[in-house]
C-alpha atoms as a PDB file:
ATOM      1  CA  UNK A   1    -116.232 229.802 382.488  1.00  0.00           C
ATOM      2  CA  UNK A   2    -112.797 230.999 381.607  1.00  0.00           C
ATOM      3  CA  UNK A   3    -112.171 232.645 377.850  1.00  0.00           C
ATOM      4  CA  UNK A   4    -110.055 231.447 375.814  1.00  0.00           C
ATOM      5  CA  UNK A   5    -108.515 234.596 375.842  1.00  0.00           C
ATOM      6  CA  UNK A   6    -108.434 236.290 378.714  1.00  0.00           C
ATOM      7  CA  UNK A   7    -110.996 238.936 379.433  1.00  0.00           C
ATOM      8  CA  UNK A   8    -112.866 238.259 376.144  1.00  0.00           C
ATOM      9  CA  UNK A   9    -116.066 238.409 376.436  1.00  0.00           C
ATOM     10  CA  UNK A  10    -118.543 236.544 373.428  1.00  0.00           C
ATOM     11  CA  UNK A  11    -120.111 239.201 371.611  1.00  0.00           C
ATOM     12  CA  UNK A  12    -122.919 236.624 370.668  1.00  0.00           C
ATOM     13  CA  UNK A  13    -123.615 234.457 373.387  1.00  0.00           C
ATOM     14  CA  UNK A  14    -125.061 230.978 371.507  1.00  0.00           C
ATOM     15  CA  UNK A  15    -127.860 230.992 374.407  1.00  0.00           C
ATOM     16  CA  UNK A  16    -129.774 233.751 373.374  1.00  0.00           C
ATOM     17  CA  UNK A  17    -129.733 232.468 370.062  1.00  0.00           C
ATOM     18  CA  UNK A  18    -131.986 229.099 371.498  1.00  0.00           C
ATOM     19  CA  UNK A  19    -135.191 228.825 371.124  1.00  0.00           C
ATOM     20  CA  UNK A  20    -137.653 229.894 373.759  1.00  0.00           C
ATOM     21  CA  UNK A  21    -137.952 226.417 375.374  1.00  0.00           C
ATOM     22  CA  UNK A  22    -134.216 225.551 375.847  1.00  0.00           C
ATOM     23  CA  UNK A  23    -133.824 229.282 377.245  1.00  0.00           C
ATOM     24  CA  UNK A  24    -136.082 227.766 380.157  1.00  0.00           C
ATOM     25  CA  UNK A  25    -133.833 224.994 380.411  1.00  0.00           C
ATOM     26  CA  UNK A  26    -130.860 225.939 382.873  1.00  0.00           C
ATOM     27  CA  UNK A  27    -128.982 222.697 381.738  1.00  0.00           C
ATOM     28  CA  UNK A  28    -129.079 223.356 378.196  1.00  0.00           C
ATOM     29  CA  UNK A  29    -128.481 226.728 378.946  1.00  0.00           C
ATOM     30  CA  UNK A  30    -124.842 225.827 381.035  1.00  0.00           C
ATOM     31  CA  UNK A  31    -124.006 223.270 378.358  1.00  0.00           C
ATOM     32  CA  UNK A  32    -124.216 225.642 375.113  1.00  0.00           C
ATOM     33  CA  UNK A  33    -122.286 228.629 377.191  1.00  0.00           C
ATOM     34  CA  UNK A  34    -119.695 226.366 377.400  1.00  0.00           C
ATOM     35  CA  UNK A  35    -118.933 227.111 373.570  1.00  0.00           C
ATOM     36  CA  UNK A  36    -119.292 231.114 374.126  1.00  0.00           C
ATOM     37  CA  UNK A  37    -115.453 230.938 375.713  1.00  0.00           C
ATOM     38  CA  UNK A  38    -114.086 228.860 372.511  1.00  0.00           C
ATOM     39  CA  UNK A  39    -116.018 230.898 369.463  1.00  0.00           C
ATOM     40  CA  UNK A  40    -115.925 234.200 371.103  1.00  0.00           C
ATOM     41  CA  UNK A  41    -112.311 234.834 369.048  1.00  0.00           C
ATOM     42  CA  UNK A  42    -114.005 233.604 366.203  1.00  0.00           C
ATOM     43  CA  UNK A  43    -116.801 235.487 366.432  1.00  0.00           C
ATOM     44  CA  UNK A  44    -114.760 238.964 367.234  1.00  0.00           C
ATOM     45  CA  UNK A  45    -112.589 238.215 363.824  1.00  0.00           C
ATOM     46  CA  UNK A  46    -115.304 237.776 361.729  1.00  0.00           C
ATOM     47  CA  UNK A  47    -116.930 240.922 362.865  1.00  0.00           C
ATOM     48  CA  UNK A  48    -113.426 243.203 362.689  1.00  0.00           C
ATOM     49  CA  UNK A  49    -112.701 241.398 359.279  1.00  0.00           C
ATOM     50  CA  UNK A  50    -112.809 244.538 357.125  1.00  0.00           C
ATOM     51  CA  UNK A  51    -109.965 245.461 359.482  1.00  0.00           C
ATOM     52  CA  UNK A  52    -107.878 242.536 358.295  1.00  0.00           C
ATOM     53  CA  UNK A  53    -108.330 243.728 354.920  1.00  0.00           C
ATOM     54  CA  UNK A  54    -106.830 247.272 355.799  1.00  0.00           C
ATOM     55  CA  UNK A  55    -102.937 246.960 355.956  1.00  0.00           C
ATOM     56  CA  UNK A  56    -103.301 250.106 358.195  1.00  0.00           C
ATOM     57  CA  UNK A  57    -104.765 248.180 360.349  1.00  0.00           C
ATOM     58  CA  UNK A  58    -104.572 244.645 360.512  1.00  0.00           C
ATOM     59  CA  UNK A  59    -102.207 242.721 362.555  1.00  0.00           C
ATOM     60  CA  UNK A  60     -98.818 243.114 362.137  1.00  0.00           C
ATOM     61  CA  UNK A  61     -98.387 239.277 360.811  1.00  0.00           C
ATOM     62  CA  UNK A  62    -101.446 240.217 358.652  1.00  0.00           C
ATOM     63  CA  UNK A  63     -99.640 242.094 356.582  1.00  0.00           C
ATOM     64  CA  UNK A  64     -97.268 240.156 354.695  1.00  0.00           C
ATOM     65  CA  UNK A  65    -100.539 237.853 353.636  1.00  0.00           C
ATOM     66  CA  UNK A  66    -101.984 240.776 352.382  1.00  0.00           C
ATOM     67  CA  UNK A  67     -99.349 241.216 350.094  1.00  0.00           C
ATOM     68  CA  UNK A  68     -98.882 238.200 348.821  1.00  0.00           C
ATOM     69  CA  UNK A  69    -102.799 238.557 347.562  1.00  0.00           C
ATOM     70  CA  UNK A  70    -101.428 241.195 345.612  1.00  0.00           C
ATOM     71  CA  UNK A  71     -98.054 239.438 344.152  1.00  0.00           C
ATOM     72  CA  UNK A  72     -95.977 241.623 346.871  1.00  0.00           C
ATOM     73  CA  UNK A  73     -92.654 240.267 348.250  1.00  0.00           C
ATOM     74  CA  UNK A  74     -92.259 241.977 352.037  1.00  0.00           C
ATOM     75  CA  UNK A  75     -88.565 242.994 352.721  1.00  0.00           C
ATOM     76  CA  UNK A  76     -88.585 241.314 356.469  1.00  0.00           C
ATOM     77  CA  UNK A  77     -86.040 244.067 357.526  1.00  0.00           C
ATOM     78  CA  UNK A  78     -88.640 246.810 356.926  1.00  0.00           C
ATOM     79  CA  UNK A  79     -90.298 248.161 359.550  1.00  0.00           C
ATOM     80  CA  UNK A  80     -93.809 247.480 359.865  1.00  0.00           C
ATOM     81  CA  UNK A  81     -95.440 250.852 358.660  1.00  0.00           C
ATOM     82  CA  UNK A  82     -92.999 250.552 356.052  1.00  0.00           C
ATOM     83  CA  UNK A  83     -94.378 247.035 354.830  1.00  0.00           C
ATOM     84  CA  UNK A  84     -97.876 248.204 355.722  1.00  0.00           C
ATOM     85  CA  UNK A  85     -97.479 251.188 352.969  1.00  0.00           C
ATOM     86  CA  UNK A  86     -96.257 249.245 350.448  1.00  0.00           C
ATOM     87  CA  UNK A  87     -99.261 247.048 350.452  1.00  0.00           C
ATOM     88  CA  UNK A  88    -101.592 250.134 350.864  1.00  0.00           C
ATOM     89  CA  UNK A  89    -100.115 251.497 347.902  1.00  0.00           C
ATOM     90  CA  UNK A  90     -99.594 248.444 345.848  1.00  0.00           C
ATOM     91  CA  UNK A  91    -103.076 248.871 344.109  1.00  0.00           C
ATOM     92  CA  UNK A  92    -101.672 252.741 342.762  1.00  0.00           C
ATOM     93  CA  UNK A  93     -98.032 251.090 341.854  1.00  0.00           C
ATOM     94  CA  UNK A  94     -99.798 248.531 339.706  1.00  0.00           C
ATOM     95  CA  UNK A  95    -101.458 250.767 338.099  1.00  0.00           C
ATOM     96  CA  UNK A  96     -98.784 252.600 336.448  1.00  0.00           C
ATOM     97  CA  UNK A  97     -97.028 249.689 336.142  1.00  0.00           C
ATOM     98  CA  UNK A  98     -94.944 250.090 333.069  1.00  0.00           C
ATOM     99  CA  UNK A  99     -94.316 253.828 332.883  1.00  0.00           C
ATOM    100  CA  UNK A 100     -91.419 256.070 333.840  1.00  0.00           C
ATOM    101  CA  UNK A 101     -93.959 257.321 336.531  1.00  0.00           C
ATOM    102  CA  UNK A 102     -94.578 253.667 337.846  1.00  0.00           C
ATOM    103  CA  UNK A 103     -91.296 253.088 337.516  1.00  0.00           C
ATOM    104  CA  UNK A 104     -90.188 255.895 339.957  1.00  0.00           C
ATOM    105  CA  UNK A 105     -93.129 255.090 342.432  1.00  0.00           C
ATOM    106  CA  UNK A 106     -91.944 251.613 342.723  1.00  0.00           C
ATOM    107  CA  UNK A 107     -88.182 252.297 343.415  1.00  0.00           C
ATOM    108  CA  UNK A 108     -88.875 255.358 345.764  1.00  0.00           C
ATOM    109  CA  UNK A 109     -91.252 253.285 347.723  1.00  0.00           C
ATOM    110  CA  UNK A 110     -88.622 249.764 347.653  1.00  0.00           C
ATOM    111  CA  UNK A 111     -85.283 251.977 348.633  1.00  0.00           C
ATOM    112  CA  UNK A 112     -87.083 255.278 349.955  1.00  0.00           C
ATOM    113  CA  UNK A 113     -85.230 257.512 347.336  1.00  0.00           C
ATOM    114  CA  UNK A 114     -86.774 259.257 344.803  1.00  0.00           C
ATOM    115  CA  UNK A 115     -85.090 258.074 341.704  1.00  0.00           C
ATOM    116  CA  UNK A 116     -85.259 260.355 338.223  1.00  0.00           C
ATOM    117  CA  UNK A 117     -85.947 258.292 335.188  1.00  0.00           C
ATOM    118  CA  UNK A 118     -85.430 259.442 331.653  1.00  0.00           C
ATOM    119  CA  UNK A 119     -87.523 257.606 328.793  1.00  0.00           C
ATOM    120  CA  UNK A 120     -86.769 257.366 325.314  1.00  0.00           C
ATOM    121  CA  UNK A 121     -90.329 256.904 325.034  1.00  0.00           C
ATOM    122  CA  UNK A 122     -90.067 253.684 322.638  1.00  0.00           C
ATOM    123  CA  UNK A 123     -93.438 251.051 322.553  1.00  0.00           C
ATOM    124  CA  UNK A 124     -94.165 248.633 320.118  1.00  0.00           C
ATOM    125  CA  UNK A 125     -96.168 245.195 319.941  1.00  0.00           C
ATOM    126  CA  UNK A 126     -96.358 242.299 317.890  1.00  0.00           C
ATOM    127  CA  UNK A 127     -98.978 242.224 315.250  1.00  0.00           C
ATOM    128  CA  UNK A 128     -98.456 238.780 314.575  1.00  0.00           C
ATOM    129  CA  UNK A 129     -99.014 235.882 317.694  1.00  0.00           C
ATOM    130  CA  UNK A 130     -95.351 234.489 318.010  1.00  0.00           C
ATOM    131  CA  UNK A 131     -93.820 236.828 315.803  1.00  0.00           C
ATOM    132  CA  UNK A 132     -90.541 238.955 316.709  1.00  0.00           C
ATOM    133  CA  UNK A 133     -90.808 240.796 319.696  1.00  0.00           C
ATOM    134  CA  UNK A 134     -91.380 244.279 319.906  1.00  0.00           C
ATOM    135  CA  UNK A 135     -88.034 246.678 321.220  1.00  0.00           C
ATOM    136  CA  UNK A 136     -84.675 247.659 320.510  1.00  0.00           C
ATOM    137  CA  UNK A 137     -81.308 249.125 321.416  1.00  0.00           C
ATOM    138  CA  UNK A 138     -82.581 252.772 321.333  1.00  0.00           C
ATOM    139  CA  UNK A 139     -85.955 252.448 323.327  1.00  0.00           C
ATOM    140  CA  UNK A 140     -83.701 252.370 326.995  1.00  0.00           C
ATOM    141  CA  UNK A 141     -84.874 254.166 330.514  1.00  0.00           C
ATOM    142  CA  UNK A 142     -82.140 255.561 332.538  1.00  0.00           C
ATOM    143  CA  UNK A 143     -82.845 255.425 336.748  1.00  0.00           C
ATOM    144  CA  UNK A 144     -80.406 258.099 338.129  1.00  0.00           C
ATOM    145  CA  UNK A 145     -80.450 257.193 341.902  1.00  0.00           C
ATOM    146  CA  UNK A 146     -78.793 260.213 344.275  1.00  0.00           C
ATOM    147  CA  UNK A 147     -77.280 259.159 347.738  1.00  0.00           C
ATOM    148  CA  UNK A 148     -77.595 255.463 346.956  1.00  0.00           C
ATOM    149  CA  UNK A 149     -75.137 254.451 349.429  1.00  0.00           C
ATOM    150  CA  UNK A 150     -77.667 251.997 351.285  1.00  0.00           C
ATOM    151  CA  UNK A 151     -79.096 250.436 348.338  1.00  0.00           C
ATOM    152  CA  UNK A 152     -77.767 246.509 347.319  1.00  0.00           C
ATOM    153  CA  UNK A 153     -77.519 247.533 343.679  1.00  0.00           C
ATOM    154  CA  UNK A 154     -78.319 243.704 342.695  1.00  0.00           C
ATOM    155  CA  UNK A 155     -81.330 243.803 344.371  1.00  0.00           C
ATOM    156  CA  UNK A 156     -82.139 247.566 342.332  1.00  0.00           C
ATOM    157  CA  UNK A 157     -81.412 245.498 339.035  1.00  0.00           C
ATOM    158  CA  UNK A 158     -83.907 242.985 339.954  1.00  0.00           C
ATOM    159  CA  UNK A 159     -86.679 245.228 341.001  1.00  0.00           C
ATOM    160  CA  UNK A 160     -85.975 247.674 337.768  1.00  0.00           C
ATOM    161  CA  UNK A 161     -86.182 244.403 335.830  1.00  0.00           C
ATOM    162  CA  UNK A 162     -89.884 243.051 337.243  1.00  0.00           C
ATOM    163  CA  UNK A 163     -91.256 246.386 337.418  1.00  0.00           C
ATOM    164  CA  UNK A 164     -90.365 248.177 333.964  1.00  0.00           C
ATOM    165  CA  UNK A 165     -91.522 246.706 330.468  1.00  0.00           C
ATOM    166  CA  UNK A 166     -89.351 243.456 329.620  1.00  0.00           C
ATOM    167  CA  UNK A 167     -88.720 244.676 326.002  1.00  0.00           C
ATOM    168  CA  UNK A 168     -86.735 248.189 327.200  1.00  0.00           C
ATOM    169  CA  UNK A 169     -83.525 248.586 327.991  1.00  0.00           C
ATOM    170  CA  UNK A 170     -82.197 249.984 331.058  1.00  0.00           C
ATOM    171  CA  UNK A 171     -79.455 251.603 332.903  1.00  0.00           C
ATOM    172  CA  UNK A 172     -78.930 252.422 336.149  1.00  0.00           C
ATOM    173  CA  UNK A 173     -76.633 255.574 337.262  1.00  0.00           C
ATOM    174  CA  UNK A 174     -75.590 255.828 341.203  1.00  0.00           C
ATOM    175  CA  UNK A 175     -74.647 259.450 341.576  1.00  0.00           C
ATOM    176  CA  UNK A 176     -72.779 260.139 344.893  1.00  0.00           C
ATOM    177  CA  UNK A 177     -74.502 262.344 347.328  1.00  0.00           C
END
């Protein structure tokens, strides 16, 4: 019988899972191989699935699934080991999600520049529920980017603004390479 994909072979052929007395029966035996063709794809994703769960090495339209299980938006002009570290890393960006350190992590790895950013170090909360937010004019984080000349600088101000606390100011300097 022909695979559904060529040359795949079942890795589980249903017969052998029969019991003895339909193992004797060469009827039965045709009839249920005739599924081995149809689930053998089925059965050869299910046992490679911790591989779809690696974004080093899952499928290539794997990948941008992956990241969406983490709240990641692919750039589709990336290359693929580009999009695949992004996702490999998002766990580590998230973590330091917030901080000048996070901060720099997630625009080096977005635009592939390492960006310096200077903290005034300001942090404050609420100690009432709907009370006045926390954050003022002089608690601000500076991104100097070098050799930006690549970069869409609309699309920098919109990653700066989901990836950096939303009560600090910020500022973004382009300095000419």
């Amino acid at each position: 019988m022909r695979s559904v994909i060529d040359g795949l072979e079942t890795p589980h052929p249903l017969g052998l899972a029969m019991p003895a007395i339909y193992q004797d029966d060469e009827f039965a035996m045709r009839w249920i191989s005739a599924f081995d063709p149809v689930l053998a794809p089925v059965f050869c994703t299910l046992d490679n699935f911790d591989s779809y769960l690696d974004p080093q090495l899952a499928p290539d339209d794997f990948v941008s699934w992956l990241a969406s299980w983490v709240g990641l938006v692919l750039d589709e002009n990336w290359t693929t080991e580009r999009q695949r570290q992004l996702v490999d890393e998002a766990a580590e960006l998230y973590r330091w999600r917030g901080t000048a350190r996070g901060l720099a992590a997630h625009i080096a790895v977005y635009t592939g520049i390492e960006p310096e950013v200077l903290d005034s170090g300001g942090y404050g909360w609420s100690p009432v529920p709907g009370g006045q937010p926390p954050g003022d004019e002089s608690w601000t984080v500076t991104i100097r980017v070098h050799e930006a000349d690549h970069i869409d600088p609309d699309r920098l101000e919109r990653l700066i603004e989901a990836a950096k606390p939303a009560h600090i100011v910020h500022r973004v300097e382009v300095i000419p390479g």
